[in-house]
Protein backbone atom coordinates (compact mmCIF):
# COMPACT_ATOMS: atom_id res chain seq x y z
CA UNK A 1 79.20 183.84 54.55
CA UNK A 2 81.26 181.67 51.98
CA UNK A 3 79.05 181.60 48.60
CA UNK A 4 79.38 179.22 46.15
CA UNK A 5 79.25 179.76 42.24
CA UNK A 6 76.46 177.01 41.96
CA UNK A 7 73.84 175.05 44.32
CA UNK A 8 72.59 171.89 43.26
CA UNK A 9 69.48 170.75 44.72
CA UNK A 10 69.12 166.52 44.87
CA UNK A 11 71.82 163.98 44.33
CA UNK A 12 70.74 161.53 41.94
CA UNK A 13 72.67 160.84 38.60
CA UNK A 14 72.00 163.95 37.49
CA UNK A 15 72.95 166.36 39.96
CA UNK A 16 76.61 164.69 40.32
CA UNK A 17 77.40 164.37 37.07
CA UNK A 18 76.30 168.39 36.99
CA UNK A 19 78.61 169.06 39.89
CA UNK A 20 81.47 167.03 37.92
CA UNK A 21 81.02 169.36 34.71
CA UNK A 22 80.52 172.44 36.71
CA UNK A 23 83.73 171.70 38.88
CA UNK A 24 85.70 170.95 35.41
CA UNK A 25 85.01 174.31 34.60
CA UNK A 26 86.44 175.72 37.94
CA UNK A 27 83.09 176.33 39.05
CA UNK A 28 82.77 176.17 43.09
CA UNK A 29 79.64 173.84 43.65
CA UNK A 30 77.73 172.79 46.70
CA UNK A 31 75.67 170.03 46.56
CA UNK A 32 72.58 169.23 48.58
CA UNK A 33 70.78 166.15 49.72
CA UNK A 34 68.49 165.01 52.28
CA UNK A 35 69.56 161.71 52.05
CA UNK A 36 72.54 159.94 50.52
CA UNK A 37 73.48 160.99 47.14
CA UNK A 38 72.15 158.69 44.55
CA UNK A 39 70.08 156.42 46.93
CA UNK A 40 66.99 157.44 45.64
CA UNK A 41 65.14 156.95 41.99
CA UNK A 42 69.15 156.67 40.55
CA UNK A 43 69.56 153.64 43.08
CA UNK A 44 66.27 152.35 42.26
CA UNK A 45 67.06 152.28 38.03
CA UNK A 46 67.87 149.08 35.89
CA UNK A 47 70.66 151.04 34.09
CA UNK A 48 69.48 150.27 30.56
CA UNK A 49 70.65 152.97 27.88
CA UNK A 50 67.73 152.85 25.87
CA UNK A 51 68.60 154.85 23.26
CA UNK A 52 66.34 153.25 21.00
CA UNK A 53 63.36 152.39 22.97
CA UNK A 54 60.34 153.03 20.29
CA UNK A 55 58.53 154.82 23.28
CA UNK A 56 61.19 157.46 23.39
CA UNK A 57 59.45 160.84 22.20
CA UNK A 58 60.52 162.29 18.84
CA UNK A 59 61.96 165.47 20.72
CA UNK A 60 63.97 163.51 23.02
CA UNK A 61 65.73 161.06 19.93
CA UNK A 62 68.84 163.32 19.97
CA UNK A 63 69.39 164.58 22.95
CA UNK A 64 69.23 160.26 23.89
CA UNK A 65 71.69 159.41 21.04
CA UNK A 66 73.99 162.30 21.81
CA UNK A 67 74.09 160.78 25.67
CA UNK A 68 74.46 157.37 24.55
CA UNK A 69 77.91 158.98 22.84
CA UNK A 70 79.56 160.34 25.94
CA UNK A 71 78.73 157.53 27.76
CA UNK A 72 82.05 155.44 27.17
CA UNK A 73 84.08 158.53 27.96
CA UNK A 74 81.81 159.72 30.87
CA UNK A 75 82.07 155.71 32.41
CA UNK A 76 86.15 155.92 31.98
CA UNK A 77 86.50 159.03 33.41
CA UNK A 78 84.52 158.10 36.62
CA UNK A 79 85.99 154.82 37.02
CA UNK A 80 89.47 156.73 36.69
CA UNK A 81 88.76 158.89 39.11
CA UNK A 82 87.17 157.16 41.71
CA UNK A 83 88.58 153.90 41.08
CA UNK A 84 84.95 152.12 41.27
CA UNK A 85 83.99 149.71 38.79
CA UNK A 86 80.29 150.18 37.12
CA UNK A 87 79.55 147.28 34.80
CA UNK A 88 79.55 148.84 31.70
CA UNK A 89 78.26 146.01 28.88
CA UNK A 90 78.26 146.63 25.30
CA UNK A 91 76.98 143.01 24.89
CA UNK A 92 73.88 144.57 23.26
CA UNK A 93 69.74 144.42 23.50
CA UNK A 94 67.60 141.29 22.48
CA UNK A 95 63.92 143.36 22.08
CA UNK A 96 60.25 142.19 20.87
CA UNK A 97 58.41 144.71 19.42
CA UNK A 98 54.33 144.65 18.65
CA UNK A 99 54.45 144.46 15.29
CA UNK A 100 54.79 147.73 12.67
CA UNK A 101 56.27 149.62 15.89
CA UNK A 102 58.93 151.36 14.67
CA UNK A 103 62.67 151.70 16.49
CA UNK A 104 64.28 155.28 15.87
CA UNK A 105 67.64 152.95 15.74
CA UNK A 106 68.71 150.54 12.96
CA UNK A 107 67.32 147.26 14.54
CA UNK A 108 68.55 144.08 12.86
CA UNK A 109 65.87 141.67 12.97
CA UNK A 110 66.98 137.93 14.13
CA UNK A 111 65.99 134.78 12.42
CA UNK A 112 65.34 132.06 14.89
CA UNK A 113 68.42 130.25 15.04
CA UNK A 114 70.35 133.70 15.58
CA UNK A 115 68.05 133.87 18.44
CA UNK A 116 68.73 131.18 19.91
CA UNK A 117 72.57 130.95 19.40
CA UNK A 118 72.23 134.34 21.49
CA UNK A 119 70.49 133.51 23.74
CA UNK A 120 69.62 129.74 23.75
CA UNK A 121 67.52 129.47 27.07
CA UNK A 122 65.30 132.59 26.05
CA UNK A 123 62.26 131.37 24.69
CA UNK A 124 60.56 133.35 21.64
CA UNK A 125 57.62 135.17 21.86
CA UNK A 126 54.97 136.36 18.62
CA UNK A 127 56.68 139.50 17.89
CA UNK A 128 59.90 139.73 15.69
CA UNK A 129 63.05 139.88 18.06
CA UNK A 130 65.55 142.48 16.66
CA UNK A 131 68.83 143.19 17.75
CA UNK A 132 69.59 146.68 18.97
CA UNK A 133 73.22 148.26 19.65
CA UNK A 134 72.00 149.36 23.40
CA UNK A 135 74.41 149.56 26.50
CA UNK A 136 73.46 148.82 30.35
CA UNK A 137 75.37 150.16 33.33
CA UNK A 138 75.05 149.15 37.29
CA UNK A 139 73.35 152.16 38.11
CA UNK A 140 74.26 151.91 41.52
CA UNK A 141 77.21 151.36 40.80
CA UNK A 142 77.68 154.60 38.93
CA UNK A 143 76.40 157.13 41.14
CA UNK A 144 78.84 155.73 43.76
CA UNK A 145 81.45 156.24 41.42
CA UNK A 146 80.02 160.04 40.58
CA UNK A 147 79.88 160.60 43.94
CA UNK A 148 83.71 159.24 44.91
CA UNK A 149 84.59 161.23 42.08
CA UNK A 150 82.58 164.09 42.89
CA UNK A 151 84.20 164.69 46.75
CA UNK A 152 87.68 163.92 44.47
CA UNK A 153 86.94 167.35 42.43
CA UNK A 154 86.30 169.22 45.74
CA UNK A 155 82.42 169.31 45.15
CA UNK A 156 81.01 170.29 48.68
CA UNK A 157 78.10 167.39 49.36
CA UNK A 158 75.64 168.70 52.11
CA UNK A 159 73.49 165.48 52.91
CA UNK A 160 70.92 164.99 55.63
CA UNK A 161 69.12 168.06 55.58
CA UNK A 162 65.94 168.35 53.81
CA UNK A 163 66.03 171.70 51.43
CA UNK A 164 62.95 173.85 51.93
CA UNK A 165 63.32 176.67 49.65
CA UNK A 166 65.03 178.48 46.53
CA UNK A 167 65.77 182.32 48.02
CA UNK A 168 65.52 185.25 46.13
CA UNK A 169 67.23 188.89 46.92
CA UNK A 170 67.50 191.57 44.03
CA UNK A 171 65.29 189.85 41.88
CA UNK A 172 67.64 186.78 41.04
CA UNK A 173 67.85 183.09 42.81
CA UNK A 174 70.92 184.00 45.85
CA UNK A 175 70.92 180.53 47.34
CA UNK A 176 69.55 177.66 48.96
CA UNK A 177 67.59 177.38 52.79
CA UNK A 178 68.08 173.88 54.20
CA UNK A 179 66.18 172.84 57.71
CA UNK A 180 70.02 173.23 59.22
CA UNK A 181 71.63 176.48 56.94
CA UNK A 182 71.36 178.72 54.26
CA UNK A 183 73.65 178.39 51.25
CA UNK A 184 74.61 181.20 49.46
CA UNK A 185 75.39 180.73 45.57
CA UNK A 186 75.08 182.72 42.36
CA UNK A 187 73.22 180.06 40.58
CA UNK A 188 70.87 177.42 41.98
CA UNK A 189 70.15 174.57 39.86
CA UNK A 190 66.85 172.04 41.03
CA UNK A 191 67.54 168.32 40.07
CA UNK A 192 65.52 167.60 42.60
CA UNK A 193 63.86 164.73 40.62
CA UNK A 194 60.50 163.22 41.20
CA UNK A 195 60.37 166.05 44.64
CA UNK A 196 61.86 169.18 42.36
CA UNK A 197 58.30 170.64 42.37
CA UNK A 198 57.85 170.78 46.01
CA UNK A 199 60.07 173.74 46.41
CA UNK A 200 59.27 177.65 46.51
CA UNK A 201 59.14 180.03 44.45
CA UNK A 202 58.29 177.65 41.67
CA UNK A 203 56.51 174.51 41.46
CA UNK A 204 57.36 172.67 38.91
CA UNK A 205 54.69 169.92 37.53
CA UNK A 206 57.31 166.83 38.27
CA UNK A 207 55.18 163.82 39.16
CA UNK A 208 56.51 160.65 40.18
CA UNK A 209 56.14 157.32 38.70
CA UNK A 210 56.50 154.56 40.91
CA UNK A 211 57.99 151.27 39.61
CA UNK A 212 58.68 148.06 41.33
CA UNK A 213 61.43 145.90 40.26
CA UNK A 214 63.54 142.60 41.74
CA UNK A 215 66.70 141.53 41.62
CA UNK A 216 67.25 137.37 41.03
CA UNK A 217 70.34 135.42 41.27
CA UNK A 218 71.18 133.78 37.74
CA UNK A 219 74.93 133.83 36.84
CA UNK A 220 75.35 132.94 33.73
CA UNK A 221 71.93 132.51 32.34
CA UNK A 222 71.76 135.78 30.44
CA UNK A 223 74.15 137.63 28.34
CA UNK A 224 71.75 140.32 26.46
CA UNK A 225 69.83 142.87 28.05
CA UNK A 226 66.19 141.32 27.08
CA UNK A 227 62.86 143.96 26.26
CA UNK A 228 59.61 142.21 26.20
CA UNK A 229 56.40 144.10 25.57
CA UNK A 230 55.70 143.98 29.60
CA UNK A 231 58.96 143.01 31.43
CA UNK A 232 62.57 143.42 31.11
CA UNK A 233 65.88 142.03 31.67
CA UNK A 234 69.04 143.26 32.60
CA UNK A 235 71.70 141.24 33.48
CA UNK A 236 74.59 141.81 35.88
CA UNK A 237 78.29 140.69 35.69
CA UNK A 238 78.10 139.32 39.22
CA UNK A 239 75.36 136.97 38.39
CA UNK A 240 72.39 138.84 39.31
CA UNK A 241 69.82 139.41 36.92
CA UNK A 242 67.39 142.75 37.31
CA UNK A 243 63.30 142.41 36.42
CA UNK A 244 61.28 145.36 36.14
CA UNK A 245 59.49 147.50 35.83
CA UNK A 246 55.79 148.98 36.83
CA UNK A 247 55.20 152.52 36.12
CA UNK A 248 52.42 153.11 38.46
CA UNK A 249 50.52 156.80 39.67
CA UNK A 250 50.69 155.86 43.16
CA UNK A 251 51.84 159.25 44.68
CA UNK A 252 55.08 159.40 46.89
CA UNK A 253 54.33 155.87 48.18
CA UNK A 254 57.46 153.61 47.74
CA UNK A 255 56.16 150.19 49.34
CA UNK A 256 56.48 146.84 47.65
CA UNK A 257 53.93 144.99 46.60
CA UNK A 258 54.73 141.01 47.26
CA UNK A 259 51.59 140.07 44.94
CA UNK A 260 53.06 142.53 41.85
CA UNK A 261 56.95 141.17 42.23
CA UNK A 262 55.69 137.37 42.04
CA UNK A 263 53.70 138.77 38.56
CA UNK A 264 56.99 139.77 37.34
CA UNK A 265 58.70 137.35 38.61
CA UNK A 266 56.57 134.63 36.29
CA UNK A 267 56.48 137.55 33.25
CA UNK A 268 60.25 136.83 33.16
CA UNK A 269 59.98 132.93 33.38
CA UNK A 270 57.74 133.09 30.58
CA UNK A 271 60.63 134.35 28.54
CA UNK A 272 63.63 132.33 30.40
CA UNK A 273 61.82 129.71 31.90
CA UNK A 274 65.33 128.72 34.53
CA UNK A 275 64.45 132.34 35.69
CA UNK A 276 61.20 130.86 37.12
CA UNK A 277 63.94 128.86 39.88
CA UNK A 278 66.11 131.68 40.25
CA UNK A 279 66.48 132.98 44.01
CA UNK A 280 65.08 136.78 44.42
CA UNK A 281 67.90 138.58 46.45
CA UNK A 282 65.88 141.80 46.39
CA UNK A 283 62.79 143.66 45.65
CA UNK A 284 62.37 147.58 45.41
CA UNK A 285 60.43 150.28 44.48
CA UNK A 286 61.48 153.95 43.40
CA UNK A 287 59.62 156.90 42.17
CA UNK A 288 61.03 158.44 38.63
CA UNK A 289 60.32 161.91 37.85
CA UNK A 290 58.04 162.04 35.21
CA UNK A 291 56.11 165.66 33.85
CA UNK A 292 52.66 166.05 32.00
CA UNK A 293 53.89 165.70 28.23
CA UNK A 294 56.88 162.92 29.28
CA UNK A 295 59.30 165.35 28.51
CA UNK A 296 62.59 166.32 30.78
CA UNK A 297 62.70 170.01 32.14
CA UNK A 298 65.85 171.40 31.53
CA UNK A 299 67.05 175.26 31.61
CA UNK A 300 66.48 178.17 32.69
CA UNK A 301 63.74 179.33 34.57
CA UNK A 302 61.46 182.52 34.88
CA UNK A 303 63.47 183.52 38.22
CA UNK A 304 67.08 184.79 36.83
CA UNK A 305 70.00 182.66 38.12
CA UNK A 306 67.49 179.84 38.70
CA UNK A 307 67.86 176.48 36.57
CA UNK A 308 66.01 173.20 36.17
CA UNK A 309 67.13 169.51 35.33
CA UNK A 310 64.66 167.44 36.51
CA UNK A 311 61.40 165.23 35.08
CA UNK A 312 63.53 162.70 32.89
CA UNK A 313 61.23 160.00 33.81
CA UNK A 314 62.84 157.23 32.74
CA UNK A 315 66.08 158.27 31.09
CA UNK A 316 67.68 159.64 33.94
CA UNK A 317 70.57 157.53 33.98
CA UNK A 318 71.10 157.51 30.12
CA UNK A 319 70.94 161.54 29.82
CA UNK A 320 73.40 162.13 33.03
CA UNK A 321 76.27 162.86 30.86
CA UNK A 322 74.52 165.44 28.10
CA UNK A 323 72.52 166.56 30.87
CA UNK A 324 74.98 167.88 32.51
CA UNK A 325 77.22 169.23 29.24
CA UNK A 326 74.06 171.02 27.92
CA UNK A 327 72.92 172.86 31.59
CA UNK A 328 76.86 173.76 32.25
CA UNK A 329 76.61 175.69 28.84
CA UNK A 330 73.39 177.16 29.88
CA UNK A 331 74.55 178.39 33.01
CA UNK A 332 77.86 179.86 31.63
CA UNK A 333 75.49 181.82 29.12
CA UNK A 334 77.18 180.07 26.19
CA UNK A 335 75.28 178.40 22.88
CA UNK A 336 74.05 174.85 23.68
CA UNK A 337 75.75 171.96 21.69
CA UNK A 338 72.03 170.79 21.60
CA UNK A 339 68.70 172.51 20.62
CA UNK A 340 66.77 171.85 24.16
CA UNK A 341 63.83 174.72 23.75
CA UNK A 342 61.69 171.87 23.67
CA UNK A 343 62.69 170.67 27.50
CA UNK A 344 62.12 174.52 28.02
CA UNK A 345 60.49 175.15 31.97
CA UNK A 346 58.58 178.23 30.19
CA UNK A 347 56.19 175.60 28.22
CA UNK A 348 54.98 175.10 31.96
CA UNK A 349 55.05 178.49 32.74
CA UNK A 350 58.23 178.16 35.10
């Protein structure tokens, strides 16, 4: 039986961009998903870098920031080598924050005018709007690209089978049992995202967050991603423009909710009232993996050989890159770049 050097469980964001590191290094990976990779809560993203979203946790601030550096490499190198585009705008992030909430990034406040010279058919709310040096990405777009550039490298994608279990001989993880095959490996990492828990030996507490969103057609009408205190805006360079989100406990269930997507819908035409016109092309739901104290689980776990990257709730997209630089250097047994003993599985007792 051919055994790889690594299985990844789940093919979101962060599994490929794992695979990617992990085959840089010369590392023979297998990756495996039920589905299609990145067709689940990676397809279902807005693709805002929100590096400096005041609701990002104080342990997380780095570990975002550092991200939010590789991401111009990470996008070049996956557009290079899979020859997709994915939308990469530096055009910045137009936000309105309650008041005295503070941004862990320098956020220029704008005067009025500046406002409206931005962004002249946005209409201003009561908080201050500040400027904030944020990126967006078509998320979809991306994982396409990771996975183009993934089968490039020689990663081994196994989709279509659901994976029931983590296996275990000689007191170390040995591989991976699908419903089809079992594949051997002498690591196993779990990205399985908002479903890594639902795997033996170890549960981890992953729990997932639904969130609706829509897609309208608006080309032109935006240039700035916008963040209002209950809806955001992230606009594409084909024209569409991308409302969200919910974050609902609503278990597994993924159905849209006609009554919720008209609410946002009119949330977004109370800040650019021509949105209220706009054509929906598409509505959606996805389930993010989110974990008790909102904090990512990343590392090793209590069974030897046996990693975690999962439970990044809403950062998923944004913390692909360090993601997977930071578990590559765990799983080599090297010194992280990174201090991640916060993001430990052991504070769950994993």
């Amino acid at each position: 039986m051919k055994a790889h050097d690594v299985a990844i469980i789940g093919g979101g964001i962060i599994g490929l961009s794992l695979a990617l590191e992990l085959r840089r290094q010369g590392a023979s990976v297998v990756l495996l998903e039920r589905g299609e990779p990145g067709r689940e809560s990676s397809h279902a993203a807005a693709g805002m870098l929100a590096f400096c979203d005041p609701e990002t946790p104080p342990e997380m601030q780095e570990i975002c920031f550092a991200s939010a550096r590789l991401y111009p490499g990470f996008v070049r190198e996956l557009e290079d080598e899979s020859g997709h585009r994915v939308d990469f705008r530096r055009q910045g992030t137009i936000a309105f924050f309650r008041h005295g909430e503070p941004s862990p990034c320098a956020a220029r406040e704008l005067a009025a005018d500046e406002l409206h010279k931005l962004e002249p058919r946005l209409v201003a709310t009561s908080g201050p709007a500040v400027f904030l040096e944020e990126q967006t990405v078509d998320n979809r777009a991306l994982s396409s690209a990771a996975a183009a550039a993934a089968r490039r490298r020689g990663v081994e994608i196994a989709s279509g089978a659901q994976v029931t279990s983590v296996e275990a001989q000689g007191g170390r993880a040995a591989g991976v049992r699908t419903t089809r095959a079992f594949y051997a490996a002498q690591s196993v990492v779990n990205c399985g995202g908002a479903w890594a828990g639902q795997l033996a030996p170890i549960a981890f507490p992953t729990l997932p967050k639904k969130g609706q969103m829509l897609s309208v057609a608006a080309p032109g009408l935006l240039t700035h991603a916008i963040r209002g205190e209950n809806i955001y805006l992230v606009p594409r360079s084909d024209g569409r423009v991308l409302i969200g989100a919910t974050v609902e406990d609503a278990g597994f269930d993924k159905r849209v909710d006609p009554a919720v997507i008209q609410r946002m819908h009119q949330s977004a035409a109370n800040l650019v009232p021509s949105l209220g016109e706009a054509r929906i092309l598409e509505a959606w739901a996805g389930l993010r993996p989110g974990t008790p104290d909102g904090l990512p689980i990343l590392g090793a776990t209590s069974l030897p050989r046996y990693f975690a990257a999962t439970g990044h709730f809403r950062n998923g997209i944004l913390l692909a890159p360090v993601t997977a630089r930071v578990l590559a250097q765990v799983i080599a047994g090297t010194p992280t770049e990174l201090d991640i003993t916060a993001f430990s599985p052991a504070r769950f007792a994993c």
